[in-house]
PDB file of N, CA and C in Angstrom:
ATOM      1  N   UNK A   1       0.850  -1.184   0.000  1.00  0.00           N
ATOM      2  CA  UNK A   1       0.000   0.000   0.000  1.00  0.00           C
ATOM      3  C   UNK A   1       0.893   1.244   0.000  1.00  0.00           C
ATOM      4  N   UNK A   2       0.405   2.077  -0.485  1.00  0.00           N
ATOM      5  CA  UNK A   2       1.841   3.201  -1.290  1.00  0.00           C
ATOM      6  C   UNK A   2       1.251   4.462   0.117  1.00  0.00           C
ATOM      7  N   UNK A   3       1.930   5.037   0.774  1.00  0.00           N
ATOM      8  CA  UNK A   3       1.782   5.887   1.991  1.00  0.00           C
ATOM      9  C   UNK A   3       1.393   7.099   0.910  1.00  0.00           C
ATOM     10  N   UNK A   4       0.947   8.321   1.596  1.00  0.00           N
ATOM     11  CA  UNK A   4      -0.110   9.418   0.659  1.00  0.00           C
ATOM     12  C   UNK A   4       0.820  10.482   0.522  1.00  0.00           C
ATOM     13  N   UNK A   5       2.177  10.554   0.624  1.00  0.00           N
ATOM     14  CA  UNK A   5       3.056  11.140   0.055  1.00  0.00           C
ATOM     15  C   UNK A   5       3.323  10.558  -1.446  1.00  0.00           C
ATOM     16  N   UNK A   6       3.758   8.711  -1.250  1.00  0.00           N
ATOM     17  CA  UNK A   6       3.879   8.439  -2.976  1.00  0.00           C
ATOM     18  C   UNK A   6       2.901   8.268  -3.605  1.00  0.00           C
ATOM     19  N   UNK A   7       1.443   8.552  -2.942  1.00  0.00           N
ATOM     20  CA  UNK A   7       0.417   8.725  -4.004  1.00  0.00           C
ATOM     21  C   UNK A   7       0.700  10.488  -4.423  1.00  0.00           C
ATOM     22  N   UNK A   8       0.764  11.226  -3.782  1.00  0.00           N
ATOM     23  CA  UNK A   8       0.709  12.559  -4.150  1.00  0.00           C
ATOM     24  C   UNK A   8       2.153  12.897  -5.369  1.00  0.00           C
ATOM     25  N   UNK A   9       3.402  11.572  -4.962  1.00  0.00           N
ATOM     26  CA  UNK A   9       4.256  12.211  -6.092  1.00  0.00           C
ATOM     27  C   UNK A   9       3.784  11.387  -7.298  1.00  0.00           C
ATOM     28  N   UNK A  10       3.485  10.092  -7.388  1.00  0.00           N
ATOM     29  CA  UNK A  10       3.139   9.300  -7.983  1.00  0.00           C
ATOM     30  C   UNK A  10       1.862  10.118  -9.486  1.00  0.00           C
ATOM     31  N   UNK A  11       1.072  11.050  -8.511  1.00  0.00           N
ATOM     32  CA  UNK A  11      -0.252  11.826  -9.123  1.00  0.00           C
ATOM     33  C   UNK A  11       0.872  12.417 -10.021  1.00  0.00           C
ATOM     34  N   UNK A  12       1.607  13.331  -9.350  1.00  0.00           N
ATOM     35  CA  UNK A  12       2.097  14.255 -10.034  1.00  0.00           C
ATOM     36  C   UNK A  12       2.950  13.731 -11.559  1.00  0.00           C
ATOM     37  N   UNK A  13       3.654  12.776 -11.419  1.00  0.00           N
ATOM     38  CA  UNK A  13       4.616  11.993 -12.331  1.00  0.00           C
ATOM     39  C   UNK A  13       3.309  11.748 -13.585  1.00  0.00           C
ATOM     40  N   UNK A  14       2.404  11.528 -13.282  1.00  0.00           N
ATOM     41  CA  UNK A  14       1.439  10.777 -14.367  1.00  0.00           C
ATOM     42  C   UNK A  14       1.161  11.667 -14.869  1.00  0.00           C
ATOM     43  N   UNK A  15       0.777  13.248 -14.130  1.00  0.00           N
ATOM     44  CA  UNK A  15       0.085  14.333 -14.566  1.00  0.00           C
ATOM     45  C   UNK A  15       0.856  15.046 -15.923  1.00  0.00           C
ATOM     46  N   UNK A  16       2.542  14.707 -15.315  1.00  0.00           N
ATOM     47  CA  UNK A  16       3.168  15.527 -16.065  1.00  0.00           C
ATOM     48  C   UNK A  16       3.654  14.846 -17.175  1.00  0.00           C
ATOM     49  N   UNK A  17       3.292  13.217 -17.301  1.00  0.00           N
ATOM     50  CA  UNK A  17       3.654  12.878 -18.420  1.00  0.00           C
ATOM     51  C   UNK A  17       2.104  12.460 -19.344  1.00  0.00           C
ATOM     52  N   UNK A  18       1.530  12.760 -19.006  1.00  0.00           N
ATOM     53  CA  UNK A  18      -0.075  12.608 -19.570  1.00  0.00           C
ATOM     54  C   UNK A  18      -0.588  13.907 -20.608  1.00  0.00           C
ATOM     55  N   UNK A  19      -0.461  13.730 -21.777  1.00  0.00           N
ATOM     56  CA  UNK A  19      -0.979  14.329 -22.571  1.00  0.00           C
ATOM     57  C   UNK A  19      -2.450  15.337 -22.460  1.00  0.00           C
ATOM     58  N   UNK A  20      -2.225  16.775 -22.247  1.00  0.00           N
ATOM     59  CA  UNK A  20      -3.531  17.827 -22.308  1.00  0.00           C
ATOM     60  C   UNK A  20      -3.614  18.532 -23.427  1.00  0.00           C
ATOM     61  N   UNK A  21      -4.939  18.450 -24.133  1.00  0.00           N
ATOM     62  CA  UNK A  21      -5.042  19.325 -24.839  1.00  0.00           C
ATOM     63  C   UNK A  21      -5.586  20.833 -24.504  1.00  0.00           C
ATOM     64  N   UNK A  22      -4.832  21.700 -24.851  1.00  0.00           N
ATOM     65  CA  UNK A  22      -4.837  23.349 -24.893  1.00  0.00           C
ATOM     66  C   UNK A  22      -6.287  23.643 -25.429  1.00  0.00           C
ATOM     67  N   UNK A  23      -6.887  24.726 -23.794  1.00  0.00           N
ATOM     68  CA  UNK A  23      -7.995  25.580 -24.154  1.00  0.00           C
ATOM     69  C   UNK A  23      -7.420  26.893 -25.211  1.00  0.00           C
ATOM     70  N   UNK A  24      -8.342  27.262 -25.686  1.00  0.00           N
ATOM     71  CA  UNK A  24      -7.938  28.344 -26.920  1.00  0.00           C
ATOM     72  C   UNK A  24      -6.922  29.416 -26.054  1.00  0.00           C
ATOM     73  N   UNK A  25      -7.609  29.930 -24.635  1.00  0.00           N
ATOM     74  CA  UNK A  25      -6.919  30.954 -24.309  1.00  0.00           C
ATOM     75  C   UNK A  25      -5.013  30.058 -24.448  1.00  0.00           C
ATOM     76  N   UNK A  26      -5.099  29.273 -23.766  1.00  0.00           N
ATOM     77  CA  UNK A  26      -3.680  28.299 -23.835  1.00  0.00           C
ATOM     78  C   UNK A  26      -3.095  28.545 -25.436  1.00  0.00           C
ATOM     79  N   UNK A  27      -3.818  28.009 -26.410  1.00  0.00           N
ATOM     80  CA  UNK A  27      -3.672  28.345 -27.706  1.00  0.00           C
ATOM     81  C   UNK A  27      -3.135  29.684 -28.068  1.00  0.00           C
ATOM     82  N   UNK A  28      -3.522  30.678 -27.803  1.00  0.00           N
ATOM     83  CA  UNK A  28      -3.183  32.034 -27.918  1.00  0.00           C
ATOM     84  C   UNK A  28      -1.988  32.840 -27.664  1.00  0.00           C
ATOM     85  N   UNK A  29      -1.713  31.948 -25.718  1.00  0.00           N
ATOM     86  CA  UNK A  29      -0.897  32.123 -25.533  1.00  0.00           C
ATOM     87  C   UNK A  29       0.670  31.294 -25.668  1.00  0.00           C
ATOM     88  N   UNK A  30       0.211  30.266 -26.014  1.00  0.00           N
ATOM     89  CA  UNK A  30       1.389  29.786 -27.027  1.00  0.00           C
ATOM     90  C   UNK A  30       2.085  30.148 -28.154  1.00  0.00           C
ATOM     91  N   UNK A  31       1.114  30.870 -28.981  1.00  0.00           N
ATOM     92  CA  UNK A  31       1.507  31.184 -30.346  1.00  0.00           C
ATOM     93  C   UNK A  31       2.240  32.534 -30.015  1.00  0.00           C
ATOM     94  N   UNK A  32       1.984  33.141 -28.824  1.00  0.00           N
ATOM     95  CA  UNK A  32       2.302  33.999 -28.591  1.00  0.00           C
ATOM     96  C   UNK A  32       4.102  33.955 -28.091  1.00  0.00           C
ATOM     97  N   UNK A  33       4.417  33.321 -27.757  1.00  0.00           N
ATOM     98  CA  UNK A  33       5.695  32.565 -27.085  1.00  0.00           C
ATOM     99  C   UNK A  33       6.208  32.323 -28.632  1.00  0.00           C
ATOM    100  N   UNK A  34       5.616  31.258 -29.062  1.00  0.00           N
ATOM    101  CA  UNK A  34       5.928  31.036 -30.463  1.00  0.00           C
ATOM    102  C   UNK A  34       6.851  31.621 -31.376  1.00  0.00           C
ATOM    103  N   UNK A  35       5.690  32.815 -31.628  1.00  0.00           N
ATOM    104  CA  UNK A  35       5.607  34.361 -32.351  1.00  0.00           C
ATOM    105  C   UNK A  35       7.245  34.904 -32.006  1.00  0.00           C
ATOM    106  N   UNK A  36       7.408  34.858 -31.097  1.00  0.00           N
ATOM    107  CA  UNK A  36       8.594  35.644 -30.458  1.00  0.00           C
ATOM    108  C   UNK A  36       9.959  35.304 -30.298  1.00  0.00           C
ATOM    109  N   UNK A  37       9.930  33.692 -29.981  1.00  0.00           N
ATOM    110  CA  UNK A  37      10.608  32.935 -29.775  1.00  0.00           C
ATOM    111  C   UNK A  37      11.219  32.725 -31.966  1.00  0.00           C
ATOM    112  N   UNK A  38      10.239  32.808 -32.339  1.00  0.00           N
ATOM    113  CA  UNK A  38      10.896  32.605 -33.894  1.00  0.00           C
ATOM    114  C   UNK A  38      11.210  33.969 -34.616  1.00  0.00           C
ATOM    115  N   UNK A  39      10.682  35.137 -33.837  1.00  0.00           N
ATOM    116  CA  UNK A  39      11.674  36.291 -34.743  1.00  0.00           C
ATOM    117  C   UNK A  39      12.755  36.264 -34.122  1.00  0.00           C
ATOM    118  N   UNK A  40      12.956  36.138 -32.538  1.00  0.00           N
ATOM    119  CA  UNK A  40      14.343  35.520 -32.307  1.00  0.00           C
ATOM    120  C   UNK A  40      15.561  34.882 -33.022  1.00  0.00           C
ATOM    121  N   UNK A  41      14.581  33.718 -33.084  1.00  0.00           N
ATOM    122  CA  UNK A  41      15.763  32.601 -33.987  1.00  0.00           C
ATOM    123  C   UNK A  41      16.053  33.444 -35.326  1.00  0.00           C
ATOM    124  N   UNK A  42      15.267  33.948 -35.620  1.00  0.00           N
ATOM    125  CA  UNK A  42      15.492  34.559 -37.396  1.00  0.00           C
ATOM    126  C   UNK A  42      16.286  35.337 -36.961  1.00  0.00           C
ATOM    127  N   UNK A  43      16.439  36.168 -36.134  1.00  0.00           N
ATOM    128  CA  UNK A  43      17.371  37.322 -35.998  1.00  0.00           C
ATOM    129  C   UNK A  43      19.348  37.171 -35.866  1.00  0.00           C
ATOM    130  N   UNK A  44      18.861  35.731 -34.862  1.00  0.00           N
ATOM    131  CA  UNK A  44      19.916  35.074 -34.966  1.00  0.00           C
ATOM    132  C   UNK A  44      20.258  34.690 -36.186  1.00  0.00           C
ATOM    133  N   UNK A  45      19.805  34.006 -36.825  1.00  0.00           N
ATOM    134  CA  UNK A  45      20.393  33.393 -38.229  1.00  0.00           C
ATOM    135  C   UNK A  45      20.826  34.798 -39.006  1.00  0.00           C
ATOM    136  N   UNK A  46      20.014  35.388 -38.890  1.00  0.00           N
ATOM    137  CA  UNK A  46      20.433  36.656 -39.656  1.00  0.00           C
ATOM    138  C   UNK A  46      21.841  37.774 -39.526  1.00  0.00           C
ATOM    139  N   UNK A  47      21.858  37.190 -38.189  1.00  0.00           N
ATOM    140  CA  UNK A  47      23.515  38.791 -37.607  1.00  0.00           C
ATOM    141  C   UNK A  47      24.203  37.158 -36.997  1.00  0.00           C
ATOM    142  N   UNK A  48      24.112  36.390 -36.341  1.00  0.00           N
ATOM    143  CA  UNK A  48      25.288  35.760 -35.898  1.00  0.00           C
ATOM    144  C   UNK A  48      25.638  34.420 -37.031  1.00  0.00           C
ATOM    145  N   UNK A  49      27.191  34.834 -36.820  1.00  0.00           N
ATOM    146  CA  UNK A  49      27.814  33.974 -37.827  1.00  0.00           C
ATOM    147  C   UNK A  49      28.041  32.380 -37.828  1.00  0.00           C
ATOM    148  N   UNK A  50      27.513  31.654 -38.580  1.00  0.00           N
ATOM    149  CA  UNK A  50      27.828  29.989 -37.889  1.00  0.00           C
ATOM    150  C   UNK A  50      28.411  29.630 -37.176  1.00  0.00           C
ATOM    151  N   UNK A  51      28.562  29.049 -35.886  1.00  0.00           N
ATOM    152  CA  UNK A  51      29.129  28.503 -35.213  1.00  0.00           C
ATOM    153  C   UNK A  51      28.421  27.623 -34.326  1.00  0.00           C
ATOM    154  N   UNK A  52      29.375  26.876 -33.616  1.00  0.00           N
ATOM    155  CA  UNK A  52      28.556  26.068 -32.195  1.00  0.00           C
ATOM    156  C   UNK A  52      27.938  26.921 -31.252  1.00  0.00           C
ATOM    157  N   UNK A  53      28.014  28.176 -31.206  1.00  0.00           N
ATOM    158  CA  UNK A  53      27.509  29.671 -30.397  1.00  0.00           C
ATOM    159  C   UNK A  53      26.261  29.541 -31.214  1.00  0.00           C
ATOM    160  N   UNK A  54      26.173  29.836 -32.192  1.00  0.00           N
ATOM    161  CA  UNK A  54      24.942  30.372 -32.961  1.00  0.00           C
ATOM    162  C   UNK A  54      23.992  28.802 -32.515  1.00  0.00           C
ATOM    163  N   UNK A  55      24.576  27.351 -33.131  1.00  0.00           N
ATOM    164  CA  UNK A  55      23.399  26.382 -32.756  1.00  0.00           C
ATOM    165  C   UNK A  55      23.028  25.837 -31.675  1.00  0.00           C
ATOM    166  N   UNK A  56      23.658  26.616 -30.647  1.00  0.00           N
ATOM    167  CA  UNK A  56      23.328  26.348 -29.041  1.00  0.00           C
ATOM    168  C   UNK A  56      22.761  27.444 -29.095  1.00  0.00           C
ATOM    169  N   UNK A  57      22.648  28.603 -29.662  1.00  0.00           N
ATOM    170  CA  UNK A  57      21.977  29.495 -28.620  1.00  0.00           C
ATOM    171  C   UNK A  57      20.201  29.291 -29.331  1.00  0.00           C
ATOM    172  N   UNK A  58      20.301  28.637 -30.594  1.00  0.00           N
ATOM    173  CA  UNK A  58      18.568  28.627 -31.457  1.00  0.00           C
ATOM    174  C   UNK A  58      18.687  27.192 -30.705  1.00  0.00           C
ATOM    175  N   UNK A  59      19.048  26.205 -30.182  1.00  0.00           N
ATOM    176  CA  UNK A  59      18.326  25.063 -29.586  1.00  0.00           C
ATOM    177  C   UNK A  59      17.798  25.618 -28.260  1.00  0.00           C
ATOM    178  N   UNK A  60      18.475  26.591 -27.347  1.00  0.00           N
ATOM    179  CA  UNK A  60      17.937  27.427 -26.186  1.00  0.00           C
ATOM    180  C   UNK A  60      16.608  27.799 -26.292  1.00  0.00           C
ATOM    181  N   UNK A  61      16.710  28.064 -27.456  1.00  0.00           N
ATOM    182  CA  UNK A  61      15.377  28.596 -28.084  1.00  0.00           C
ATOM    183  C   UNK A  61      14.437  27.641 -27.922  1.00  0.00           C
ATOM    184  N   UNK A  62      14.278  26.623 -28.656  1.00  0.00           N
ATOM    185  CA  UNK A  62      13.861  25.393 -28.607  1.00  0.00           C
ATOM    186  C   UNK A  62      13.247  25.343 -27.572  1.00  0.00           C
ATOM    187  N   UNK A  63      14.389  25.005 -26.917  1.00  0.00           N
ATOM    188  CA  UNK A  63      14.294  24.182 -25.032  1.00  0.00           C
ATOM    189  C   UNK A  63      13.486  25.506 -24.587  1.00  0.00           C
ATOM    190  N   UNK A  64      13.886  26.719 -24.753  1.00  0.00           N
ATOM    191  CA  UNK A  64      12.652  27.693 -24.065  1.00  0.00           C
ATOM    192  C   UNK A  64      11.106  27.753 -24.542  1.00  0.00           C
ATOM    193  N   UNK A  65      11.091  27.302 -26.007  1.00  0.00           N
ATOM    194  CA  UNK A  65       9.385  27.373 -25.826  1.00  0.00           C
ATOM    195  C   UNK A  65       9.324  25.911 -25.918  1.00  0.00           C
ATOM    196  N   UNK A  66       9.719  24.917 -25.554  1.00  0.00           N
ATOM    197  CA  UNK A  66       8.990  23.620 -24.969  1.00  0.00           C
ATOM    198  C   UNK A  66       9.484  23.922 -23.217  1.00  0.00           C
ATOM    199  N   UNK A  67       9.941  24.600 -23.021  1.00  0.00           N
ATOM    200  CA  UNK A  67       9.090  24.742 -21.200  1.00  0.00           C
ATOM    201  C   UNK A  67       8.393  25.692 -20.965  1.00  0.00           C
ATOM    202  N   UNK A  68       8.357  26.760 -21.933  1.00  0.00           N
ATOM    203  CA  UNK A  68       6.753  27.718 -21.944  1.00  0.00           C
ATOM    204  C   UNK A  68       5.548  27.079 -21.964  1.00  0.00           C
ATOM    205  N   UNK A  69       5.942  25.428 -22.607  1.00  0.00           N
ATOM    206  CA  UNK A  69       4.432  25.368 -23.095  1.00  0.00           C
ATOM    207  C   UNK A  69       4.083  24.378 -22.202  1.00  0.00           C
ATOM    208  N   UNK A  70       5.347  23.605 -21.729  1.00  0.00           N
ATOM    209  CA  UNK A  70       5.086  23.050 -20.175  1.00  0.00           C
ATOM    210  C   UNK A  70       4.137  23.970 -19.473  1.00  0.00           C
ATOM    211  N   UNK A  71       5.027  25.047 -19.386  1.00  0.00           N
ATOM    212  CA  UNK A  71       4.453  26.115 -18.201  1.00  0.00           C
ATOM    213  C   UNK A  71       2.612  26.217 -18.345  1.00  0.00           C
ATOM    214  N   UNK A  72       2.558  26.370 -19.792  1.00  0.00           N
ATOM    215  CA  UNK A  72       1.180  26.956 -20.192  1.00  0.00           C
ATOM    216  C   UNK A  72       0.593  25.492 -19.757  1.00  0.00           C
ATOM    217  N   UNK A  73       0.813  24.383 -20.052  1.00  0.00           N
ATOM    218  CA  UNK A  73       0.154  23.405 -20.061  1.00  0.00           C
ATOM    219  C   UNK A  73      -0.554  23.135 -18.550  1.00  0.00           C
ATOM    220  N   UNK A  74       0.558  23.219 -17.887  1.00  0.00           N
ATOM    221  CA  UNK A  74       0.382  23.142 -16.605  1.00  0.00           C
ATOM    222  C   UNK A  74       0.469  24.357 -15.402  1.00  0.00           C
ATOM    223  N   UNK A  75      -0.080  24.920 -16.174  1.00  0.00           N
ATOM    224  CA  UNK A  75      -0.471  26.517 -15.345  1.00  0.00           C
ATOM    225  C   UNK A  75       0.865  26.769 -14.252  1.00  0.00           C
ATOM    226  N   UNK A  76       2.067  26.753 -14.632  1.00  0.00           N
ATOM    227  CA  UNK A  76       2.953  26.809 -14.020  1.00  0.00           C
ATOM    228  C   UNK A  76       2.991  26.001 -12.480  1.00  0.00           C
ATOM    229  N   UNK A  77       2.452  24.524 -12.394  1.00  0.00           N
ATOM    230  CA  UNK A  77       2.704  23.676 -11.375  1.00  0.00           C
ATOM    231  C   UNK A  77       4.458  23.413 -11.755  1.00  0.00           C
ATOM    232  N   UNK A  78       4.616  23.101 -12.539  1.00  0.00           N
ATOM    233  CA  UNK A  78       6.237  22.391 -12.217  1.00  0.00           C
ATOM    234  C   UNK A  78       6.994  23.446 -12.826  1.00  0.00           C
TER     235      UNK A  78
END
């Protein structure tokens, strides 16, 4: 029998790997992250010169709007 602490982390582990689909406002504000996050990257491609600098800093990118959308997904719990 799992004590009501590893049910409470246990909840959480499932929650965060369990697929939600986005209410519109969620929608909105994703694209919005999106939106921003890709004139970014363009800007980059545009003034910084190839390097391992330039494709670490557009995967940052990346990695920042897939934990925005964590965030959005999950109303900033984790």
């Amino acid at each position: 029998m799992e004590s009501e602490d590893e049910k409470v982390i246990n909840d959480l582990v499932d929650d965060m790997f369990t697929y939600h689909s986005w209410s519109k406002d969620q929608v909105e504000k994703g694209n919005k992250v999106k939106e921003a996050l890709a004139e970014a990257c363009k800007v980059i491609y545009r003034n910084v010169p190839i390097s391992s600098d330039r494709s670490s800093a557009i995967r940052k990118l990346r990695e920042a709007r897939m934990d925005a959308n964590s965030a959005i997904t999950h109303n900033g719990i984790y």
